[in-house]
C-alpha atoms as a PDB file:
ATOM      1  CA  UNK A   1      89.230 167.220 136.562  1.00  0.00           C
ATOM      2  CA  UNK A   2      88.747 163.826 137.521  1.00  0.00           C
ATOM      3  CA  UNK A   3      85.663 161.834 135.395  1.00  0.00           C
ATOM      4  CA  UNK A   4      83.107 160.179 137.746  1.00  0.00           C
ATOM      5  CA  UNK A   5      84.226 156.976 136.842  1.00  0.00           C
ATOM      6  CA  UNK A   6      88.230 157.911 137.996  1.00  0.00           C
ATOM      7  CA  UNK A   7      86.561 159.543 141.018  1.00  0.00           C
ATOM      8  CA  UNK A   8      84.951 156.102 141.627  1.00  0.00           C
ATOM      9  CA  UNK A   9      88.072 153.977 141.147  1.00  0.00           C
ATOM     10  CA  UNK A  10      90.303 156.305 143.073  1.00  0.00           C
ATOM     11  CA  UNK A  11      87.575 155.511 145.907  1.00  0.00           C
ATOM     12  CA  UNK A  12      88.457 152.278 146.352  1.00  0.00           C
ATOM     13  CA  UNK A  13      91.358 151.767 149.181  1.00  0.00           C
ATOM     14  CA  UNK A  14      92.929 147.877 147.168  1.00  0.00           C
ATOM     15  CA  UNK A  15      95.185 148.734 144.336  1.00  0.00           C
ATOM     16  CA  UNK A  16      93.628 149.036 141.115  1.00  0.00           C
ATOM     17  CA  UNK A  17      95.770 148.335 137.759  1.00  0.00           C
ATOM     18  CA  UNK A  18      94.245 148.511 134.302  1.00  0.00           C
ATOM     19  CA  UNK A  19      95.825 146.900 130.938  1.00  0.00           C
ATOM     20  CA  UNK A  20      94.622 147.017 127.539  1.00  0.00           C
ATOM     21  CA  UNK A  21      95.308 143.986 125.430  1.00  0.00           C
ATOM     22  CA  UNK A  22      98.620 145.036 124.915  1.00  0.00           C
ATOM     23  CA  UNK A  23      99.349 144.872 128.138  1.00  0.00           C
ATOM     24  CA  UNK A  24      99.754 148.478 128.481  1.00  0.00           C
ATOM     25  CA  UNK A  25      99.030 150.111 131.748  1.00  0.00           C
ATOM     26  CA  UNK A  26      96.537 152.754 130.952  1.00  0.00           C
ATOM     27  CA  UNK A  27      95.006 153.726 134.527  1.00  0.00           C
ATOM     28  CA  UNK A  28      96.044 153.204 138.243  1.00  0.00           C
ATOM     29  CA  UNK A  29      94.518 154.245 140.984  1.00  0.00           C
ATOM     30  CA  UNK A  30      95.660 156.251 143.946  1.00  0.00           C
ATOM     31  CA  UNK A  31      95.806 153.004 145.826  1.00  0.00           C
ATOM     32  CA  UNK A  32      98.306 151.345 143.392  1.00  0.00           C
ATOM     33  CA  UNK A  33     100.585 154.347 142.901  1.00  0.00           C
ATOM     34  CA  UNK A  34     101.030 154.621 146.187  1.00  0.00           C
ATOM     35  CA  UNK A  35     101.581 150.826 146.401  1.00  0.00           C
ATOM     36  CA  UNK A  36     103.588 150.726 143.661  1.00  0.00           C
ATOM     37  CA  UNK A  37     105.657 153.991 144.246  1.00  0.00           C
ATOM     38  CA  UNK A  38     109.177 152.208 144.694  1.00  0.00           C
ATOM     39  CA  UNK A  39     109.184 150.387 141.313  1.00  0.00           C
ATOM     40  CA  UNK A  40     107.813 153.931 139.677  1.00  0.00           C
ATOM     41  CA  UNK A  41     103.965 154.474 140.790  1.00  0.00           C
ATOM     42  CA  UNK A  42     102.357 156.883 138.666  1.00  0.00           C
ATOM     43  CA  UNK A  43     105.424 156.540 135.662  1.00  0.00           C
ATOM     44  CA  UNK A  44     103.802 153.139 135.461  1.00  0.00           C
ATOM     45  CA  UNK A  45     100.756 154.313 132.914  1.00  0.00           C
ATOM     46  CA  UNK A  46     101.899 153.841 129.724  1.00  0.00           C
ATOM     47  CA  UNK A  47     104.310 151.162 129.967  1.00  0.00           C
ATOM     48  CA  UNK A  48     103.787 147.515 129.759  1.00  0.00           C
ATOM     49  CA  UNK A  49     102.409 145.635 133.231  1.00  0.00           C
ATOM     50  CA  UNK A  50     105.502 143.132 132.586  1.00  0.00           C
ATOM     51  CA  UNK A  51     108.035 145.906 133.283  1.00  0.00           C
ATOM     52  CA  UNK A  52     106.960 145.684 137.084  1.00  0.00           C
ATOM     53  CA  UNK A  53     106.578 141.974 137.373  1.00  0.00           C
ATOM     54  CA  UNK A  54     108.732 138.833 137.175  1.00  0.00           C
ATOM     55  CA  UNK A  55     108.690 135.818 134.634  1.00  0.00           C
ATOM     56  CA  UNK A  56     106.408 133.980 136.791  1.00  0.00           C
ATOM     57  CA  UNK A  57     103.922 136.603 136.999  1.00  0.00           C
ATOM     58  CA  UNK A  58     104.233 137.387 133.254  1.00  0.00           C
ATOM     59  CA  UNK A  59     103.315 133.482 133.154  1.00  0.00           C
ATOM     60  CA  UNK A  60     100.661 133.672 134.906  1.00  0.00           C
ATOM     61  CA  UNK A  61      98.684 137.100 133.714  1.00  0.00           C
ATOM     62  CA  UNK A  62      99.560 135.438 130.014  1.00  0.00           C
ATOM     63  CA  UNK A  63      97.769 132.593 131.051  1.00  0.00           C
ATOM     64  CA  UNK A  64      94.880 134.267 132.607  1.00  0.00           C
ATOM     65  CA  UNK A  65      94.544 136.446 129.529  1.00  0.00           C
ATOM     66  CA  UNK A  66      94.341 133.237 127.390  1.00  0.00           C
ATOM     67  CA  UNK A  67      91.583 131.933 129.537  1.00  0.00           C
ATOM     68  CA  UNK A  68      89.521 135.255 129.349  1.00  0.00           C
ATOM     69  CA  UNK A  69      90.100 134.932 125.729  1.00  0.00           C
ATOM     70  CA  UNK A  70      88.910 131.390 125.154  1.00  0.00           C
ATOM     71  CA  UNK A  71      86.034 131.523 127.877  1.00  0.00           C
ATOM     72  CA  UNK A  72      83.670 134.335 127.419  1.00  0.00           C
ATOM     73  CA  UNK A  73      81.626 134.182 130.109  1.00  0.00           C
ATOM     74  CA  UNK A  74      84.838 133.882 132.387  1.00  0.00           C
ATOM     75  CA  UNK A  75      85.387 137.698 134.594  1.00  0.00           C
ATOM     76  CA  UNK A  76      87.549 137.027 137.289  1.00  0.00           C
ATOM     77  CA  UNK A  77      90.109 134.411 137.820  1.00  0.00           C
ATOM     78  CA  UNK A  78      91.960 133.820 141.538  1.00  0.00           C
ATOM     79  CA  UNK A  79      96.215 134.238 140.758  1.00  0.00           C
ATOM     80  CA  UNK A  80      97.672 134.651 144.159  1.00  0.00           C
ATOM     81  CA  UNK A  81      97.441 135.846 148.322  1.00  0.00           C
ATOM     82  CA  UNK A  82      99.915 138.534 148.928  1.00  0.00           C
ATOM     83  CA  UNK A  83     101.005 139.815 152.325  1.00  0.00           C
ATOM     84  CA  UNK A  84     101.177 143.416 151.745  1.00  0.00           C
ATOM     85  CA  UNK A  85     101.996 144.962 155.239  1.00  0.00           C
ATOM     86  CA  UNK A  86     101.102 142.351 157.341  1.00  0.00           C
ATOM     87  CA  UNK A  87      97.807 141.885 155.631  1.00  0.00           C
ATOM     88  CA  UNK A  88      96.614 138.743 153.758  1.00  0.00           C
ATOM     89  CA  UNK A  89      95.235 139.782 150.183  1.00  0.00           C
ATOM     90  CA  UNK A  90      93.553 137.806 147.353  1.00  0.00           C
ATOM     91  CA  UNK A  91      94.598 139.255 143.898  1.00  0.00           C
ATOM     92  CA  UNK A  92      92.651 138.735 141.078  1.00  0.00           C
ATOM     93  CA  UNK A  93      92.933 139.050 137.264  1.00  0.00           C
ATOM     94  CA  UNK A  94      89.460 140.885 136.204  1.00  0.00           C
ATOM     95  CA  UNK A  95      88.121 140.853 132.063  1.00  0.00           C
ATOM     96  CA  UNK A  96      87.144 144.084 130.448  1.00  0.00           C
ATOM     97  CA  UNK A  97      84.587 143.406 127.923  1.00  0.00           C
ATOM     98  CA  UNK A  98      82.839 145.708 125.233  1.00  0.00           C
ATOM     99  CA  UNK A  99      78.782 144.884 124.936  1.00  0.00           C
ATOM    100  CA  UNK A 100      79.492 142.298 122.284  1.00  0.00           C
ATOM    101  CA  UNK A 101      81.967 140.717 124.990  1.00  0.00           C
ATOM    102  CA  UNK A 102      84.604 141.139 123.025  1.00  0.00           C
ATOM    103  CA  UNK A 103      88.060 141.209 125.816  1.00  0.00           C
ATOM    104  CA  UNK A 104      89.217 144.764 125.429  1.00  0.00           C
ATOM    105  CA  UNK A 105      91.464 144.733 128.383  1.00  0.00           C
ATOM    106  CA  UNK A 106      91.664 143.556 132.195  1.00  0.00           C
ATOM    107  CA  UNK A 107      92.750 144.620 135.497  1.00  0.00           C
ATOM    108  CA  UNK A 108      94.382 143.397 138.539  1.00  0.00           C
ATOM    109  CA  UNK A 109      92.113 143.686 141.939  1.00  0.00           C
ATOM    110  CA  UNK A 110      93.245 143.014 145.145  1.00  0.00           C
ATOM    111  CA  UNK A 111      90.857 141.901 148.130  1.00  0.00           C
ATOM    112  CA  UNK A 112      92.084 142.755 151.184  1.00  0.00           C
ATOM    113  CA  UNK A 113      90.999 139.848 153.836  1.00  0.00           C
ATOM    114  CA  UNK A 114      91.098 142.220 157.023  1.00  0.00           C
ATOM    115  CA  UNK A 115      88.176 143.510 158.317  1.00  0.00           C
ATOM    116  CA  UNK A 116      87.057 147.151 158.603  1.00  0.00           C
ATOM    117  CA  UNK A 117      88.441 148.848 161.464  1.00  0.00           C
ATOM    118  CA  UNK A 118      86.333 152.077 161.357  1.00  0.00           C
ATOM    119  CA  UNK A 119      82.743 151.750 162.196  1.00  0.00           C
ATOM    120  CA  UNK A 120      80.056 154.663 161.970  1.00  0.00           C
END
């Protein structure tokens, strides 16, 4: 049974990939598995977020995690615009902070720039 938090992150229709600070994978919504099903999808949680990305990515989420780290106040940097399917999407690198705002992990979010197609 999903928790209400899952249920709300499996909601969301933009990939959603959370690390801890070891850079462990340890959730991923439906979204991202589905996304991400060709390099592994849901045999992703548990391994390290640099077994599905290149040196230059592993560059750059090492160097946002730095920044989180020396900036507390700092959430959510800008890394990159993707074209996944024909759609442009901002991807950012979010911090996960306890309530002393200590950096206990982070999470990749992707912001799709299309606009809705369904209306009520």
């Amino acid at each position: 049974m999903l928790t209400f938090f899952e249920a709300l992150l499996h909601a969301d229709d933009e990939p959603i990939v959370i690390c801890n600070m070891e850079h462990s994978i340890v959730f991923m919504n439906a979204t991202a598995m589905e996304r991400y099903a060709k390099r592994g999808g849901k045999e992703l949680v548990g391994k390290s977020i640099f077994d599905c990305h290149n040196a230059h990515s592993k560059e750059i989420i090492l160097s946002v995690v730095e920044k989180f780290l020396q900036t507390p106040d700092l959430t959510k940097v800008y890394t990159y615009t993707k074209n996944w399917d024909g759609e442009d999407t901002d991807v950012y690198m979010v911090a996960l902070r306890d309530t002393a705002n200590k950096m206990i992990g982070y999470y990749e979010k992707h912001e799709s720039r299309i606009h809705e197609r369904e209306r009520l």
